[in-house]
C-alpha atoms as a PDB file:
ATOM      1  CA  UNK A   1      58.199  13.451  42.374  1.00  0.00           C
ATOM      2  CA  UNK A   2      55.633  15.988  43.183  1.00  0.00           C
ATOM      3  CA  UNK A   3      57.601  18.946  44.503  1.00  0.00           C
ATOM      4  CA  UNK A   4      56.243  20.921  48.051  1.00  0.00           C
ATOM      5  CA  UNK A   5      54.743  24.389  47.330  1.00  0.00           C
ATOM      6  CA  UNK A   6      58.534  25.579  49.078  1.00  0.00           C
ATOM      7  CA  UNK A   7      60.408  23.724  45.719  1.00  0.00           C
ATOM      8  CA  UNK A   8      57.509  25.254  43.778  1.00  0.00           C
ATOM      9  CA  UNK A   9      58.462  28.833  45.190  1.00  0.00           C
ATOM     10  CA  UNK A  10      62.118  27.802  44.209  1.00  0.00           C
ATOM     11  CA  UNK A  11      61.602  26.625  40.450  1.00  0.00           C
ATOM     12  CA  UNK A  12      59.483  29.810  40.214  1.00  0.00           C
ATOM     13  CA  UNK A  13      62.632  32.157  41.044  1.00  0.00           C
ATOM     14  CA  UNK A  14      64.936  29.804  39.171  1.00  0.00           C
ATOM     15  CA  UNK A  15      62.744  30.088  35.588  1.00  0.00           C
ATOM     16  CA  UNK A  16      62.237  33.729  36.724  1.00  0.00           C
ATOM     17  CA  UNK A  17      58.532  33.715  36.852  1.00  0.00           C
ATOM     18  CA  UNK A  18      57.351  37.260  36.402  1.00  0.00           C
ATOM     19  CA  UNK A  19      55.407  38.605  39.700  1.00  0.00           C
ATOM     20  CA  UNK A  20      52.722  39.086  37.862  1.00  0.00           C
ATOM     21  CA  UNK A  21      52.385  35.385  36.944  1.00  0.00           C
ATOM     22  CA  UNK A  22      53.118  33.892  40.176  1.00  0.00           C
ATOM     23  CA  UNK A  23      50.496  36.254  41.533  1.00  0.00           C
ATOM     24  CA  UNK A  24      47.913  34.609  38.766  1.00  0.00           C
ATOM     25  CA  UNK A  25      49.346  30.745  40.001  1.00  0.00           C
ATOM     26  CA  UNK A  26      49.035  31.780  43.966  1.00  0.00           C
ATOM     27  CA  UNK A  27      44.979  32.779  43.241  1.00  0.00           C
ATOM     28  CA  UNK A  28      44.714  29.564  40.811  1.00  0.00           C
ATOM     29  CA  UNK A  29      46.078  27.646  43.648  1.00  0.00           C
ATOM     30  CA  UNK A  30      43.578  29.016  45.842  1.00  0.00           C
ATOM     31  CA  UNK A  31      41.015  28.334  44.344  1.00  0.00           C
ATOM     32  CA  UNK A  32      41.821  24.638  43.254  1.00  0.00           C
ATOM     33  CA  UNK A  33      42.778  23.758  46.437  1.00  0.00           C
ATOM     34  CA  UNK A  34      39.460  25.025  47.857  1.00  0.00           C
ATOM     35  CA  UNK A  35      37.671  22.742  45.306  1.00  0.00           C
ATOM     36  CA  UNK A  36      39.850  19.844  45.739  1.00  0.00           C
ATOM     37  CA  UNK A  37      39.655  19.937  49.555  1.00  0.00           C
ATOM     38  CA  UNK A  38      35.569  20.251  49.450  1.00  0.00           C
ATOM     39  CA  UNK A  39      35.920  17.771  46.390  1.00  0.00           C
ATOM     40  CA  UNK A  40      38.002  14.919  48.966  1.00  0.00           C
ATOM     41  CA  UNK A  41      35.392  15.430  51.737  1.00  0.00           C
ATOM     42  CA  UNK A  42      32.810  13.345  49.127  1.00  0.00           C
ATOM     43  CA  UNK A  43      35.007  10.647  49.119  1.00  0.00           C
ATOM     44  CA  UNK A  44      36.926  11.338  45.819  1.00  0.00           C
ATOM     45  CA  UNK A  45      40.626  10.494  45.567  1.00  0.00           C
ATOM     46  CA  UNK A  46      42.262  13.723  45.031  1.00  0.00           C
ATOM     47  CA  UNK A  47      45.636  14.531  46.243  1.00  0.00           C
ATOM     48  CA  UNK A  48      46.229  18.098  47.751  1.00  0.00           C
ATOM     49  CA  UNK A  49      49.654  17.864  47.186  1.00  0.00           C
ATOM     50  CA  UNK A  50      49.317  17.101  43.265  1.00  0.00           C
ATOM     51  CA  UNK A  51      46.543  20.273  43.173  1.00  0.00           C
ATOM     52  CA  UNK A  52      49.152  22.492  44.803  1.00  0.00           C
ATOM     53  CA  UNK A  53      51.980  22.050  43.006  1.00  0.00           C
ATOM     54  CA  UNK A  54      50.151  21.538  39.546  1.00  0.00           C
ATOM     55  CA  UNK A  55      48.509  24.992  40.174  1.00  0.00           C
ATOM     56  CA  UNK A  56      51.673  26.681  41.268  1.00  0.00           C
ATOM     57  CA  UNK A  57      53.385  25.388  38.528  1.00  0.00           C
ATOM     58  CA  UNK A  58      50.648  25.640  35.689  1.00  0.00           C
ATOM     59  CA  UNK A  59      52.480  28.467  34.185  1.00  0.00           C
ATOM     60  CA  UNK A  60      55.978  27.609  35.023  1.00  0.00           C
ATOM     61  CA  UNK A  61      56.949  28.104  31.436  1.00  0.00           C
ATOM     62  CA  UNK A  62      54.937  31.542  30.598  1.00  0.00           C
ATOM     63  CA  UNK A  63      57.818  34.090  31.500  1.00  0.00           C
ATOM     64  CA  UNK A  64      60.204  32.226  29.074  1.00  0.00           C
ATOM     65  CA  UNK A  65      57.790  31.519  26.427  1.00  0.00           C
ATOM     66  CA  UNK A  66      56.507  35.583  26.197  1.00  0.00           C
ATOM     67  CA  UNK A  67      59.327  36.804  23.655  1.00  0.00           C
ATOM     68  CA  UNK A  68      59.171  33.241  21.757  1.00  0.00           C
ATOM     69  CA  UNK A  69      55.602  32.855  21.215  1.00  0.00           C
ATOM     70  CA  UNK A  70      56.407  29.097  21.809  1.00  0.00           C
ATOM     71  CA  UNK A  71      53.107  27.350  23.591  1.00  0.00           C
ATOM     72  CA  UNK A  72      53.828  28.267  27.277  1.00  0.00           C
ATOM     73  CA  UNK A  73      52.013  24.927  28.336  1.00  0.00           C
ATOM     74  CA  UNK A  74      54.575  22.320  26.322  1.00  0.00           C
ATOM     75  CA  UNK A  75      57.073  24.495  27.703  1.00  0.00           C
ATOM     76  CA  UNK A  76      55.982  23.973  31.419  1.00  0.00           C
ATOM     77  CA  UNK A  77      55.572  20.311  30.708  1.00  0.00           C
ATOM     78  CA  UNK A  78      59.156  20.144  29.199  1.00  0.00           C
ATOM     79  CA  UNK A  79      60.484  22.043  32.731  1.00  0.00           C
ATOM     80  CA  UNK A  80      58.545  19.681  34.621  1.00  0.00           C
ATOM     81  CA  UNK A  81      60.223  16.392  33.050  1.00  0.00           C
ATOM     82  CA  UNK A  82      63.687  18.190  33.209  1.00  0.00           C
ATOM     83  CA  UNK A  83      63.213  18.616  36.619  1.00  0.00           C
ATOM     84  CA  UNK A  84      62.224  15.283  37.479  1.00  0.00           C
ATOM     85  CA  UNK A  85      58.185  16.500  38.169  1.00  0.00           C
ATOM     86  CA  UNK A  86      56.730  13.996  35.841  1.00  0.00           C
ATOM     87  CA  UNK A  87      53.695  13.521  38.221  1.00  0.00           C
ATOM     88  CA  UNK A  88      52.295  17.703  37.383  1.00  0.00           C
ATOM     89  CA  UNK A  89      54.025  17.544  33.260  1.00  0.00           C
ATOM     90  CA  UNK A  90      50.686  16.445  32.567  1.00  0.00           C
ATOM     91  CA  UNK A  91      48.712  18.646  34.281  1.00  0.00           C
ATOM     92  CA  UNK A  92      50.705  21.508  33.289  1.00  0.00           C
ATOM     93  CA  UNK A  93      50.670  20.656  29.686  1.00  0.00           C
ATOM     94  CA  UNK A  94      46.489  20.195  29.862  1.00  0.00           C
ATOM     95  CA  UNK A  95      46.297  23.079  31.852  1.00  0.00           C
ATOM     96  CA  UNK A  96      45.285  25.404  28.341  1.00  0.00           C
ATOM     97  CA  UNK A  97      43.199  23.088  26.135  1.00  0.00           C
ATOM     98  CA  UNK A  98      42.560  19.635  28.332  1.00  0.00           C
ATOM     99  CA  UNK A  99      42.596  16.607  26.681  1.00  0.00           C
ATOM    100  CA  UNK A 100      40.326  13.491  27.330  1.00  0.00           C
ATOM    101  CA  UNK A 101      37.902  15.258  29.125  1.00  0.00           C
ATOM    102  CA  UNK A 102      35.200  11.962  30.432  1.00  0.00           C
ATOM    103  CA  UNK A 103      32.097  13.931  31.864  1.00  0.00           C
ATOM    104  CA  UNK A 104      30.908  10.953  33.563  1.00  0.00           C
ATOM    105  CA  UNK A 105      34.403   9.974  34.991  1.00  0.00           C
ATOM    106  CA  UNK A 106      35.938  11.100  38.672  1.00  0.00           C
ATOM    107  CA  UNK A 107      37.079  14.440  38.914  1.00  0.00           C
ATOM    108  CA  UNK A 108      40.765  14.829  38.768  1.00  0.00           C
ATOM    109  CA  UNK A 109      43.389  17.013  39.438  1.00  0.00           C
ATOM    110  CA  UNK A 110      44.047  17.936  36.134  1.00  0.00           C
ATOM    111  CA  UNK A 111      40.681  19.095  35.714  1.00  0.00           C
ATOM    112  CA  UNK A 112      40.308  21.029  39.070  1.00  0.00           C
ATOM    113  CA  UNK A 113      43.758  23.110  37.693  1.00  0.00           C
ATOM    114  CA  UNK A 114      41.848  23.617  34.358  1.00  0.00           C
ATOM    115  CA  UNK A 115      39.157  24.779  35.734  1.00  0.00           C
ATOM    116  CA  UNK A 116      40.859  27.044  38.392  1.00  0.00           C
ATOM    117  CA  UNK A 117      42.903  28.635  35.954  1.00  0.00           C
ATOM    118  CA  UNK A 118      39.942  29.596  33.726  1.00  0.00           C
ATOM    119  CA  UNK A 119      38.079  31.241  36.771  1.00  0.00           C
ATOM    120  CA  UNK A 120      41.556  33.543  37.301  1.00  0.00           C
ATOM    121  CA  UNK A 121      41.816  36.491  35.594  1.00  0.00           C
ATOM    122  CA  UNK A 122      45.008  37.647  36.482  1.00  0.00           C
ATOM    123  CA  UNK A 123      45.225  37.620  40.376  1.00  0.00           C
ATOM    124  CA  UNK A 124      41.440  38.194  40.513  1.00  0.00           C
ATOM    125  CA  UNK A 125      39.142  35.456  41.176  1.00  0.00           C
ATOM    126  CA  UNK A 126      35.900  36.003  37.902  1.00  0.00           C
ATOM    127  CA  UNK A 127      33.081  34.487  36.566  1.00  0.00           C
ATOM    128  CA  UNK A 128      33.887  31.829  32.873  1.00  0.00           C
ATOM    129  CA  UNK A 129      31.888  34.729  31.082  1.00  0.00           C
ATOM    130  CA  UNK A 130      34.283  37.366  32.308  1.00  0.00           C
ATOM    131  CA  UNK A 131      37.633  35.125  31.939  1.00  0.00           C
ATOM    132  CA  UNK A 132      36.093  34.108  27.991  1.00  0.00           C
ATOM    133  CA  UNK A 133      35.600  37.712  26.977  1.00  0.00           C
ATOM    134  CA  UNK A 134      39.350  39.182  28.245  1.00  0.00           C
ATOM    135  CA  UNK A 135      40.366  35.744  26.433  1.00  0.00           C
ATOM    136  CA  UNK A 136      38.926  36.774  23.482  1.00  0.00           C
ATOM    137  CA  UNK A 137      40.035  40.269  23.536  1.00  0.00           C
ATOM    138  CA  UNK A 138      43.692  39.470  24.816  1.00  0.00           C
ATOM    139  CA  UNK A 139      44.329  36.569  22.477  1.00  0.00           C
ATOM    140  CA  UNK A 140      41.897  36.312  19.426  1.00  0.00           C
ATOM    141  CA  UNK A 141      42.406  40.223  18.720  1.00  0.00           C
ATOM    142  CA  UNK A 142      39.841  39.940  15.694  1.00  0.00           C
ATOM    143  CA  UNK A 143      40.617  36.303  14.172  1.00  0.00           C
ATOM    144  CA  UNK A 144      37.510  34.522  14.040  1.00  0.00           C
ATOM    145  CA  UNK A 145      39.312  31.421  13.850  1.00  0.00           C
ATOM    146  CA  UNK A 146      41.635  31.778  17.131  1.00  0.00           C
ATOM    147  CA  UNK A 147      38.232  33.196  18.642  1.00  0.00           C
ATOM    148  CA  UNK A 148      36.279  30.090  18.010  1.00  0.00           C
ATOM    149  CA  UNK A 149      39.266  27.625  19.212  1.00  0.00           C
ATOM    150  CA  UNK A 150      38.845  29.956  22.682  1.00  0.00           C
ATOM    151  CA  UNK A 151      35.011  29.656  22.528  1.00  0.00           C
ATOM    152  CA  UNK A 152      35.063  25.751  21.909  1.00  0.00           C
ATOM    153  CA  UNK A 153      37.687  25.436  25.139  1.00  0.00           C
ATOM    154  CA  UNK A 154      35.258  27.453  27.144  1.00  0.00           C
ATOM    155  CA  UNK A 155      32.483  24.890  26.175  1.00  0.00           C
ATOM    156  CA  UNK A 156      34.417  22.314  27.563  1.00  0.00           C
ATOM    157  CA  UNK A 157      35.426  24.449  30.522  1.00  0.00           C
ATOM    158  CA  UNK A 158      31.058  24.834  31.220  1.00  0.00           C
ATOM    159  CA  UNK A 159      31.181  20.840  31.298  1.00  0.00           C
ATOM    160  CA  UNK A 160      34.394  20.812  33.342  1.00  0.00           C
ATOM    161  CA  UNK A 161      32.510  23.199  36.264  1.00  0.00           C
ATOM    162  CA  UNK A 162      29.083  21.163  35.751  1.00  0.00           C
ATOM    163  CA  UNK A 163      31.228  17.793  36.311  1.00  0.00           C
ATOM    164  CA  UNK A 164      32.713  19.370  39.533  1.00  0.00           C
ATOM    165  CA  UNK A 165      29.788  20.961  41.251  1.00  0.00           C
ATOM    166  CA  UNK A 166      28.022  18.513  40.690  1.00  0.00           C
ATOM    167  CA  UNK A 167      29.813  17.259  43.829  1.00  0.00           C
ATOM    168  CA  UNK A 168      29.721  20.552  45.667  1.00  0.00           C
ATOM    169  CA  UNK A 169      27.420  21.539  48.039  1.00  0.00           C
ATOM    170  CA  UNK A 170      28.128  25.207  46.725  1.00  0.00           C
ATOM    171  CA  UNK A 171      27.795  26.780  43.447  1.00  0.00           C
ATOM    172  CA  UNK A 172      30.436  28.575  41.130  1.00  0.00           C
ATOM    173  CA  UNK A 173      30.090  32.117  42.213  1.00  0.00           C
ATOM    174  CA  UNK A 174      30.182  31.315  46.091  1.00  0.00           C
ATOM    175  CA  UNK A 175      34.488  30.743  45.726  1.00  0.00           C
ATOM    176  CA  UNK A 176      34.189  34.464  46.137  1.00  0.00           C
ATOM    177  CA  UNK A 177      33.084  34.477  49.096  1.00  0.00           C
ATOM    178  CA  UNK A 178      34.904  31.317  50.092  1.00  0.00           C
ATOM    179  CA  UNK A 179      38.551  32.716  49.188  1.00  0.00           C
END
């Protein structure tokens, strides 16, 4: 089942997503569904209502994972499947490090989320470079290792945004403008 952005609302209050967090998953679903709508006009086979709930429920597992330090992104998959959301587990497990990635393949949701959510800082639409560096400073905190694992993702996150506008007829930092 692929839940309406009302049951998204719901699940959101029932796993007691933060404010904070559902303000970050309102501006990723923004700005994915702005893609995937411009995305659908070139004849791809996107569906809106996939893009809207997989955004709004990319970090459906954050708010319990913060005290745990359990990966917030198996977790969200988990409360997916539990709650009978199989079609967006995926997406919400990819949504951190995505997995597959075919640069010469469609676009898909999963990839429009992935890319949406890197472009989000917060509840503030930036630029990859901008999103990488509070990344780096938030997470990595020093550890060359953890800050190369963010660095590589962000590599794949440059081919993800080539891939998709590619197909655009505007570039990266128009959304801006366009949200």
């Amino acid at each position: 089942m692929i839940p309406t952005a009302d049951q998204c609302f719901e699940l959101m209050k029932r796993y007691g997503m933060l404010e904070n967090i559902k303000a970050h998953s309102i501006m990723v679903e923004r700005v994915a569904s702005l893609i995937a709508m411009e995305i659908k006009k070139t004849g791809a086979d996107i569906s809106m209502a996939i893009v809207t709930a997989g955004a709004l429920l990319h970090d459906i597992g954050k708010t319990p994972c913060l005290n745990t330090g359990e990966d917030h992104a198996a977790m969200g998959s988990r409360i997916c499947i539990e709650n009978d959301l199989a079609g967006i587990a995926g997406i919400v497990r990819e949504h951190v490090i995505l997995e597959g990635f075919d640069p010469e393949g469609n676009v898909n949701e999963k990839e429009i989320i992935y890319y949406a959510d890197k472009r989000v800082n917060h509840d503030k639409l930036v630029s990859l470079d901008e999103r990488l560096e509070y990344l780096l400073i938030r997470y990595a905190k020093g550890n060359k290792r953890v800050g190369h694992q963010i660095e590589e993702n962000f590599k794949q996150c440059r081919e993800v945004e080539k891939k998709i506008f590619s197909l655009l007829w505007f570039r990266p930092e128009d959304i801006v403008d366009m949200i």
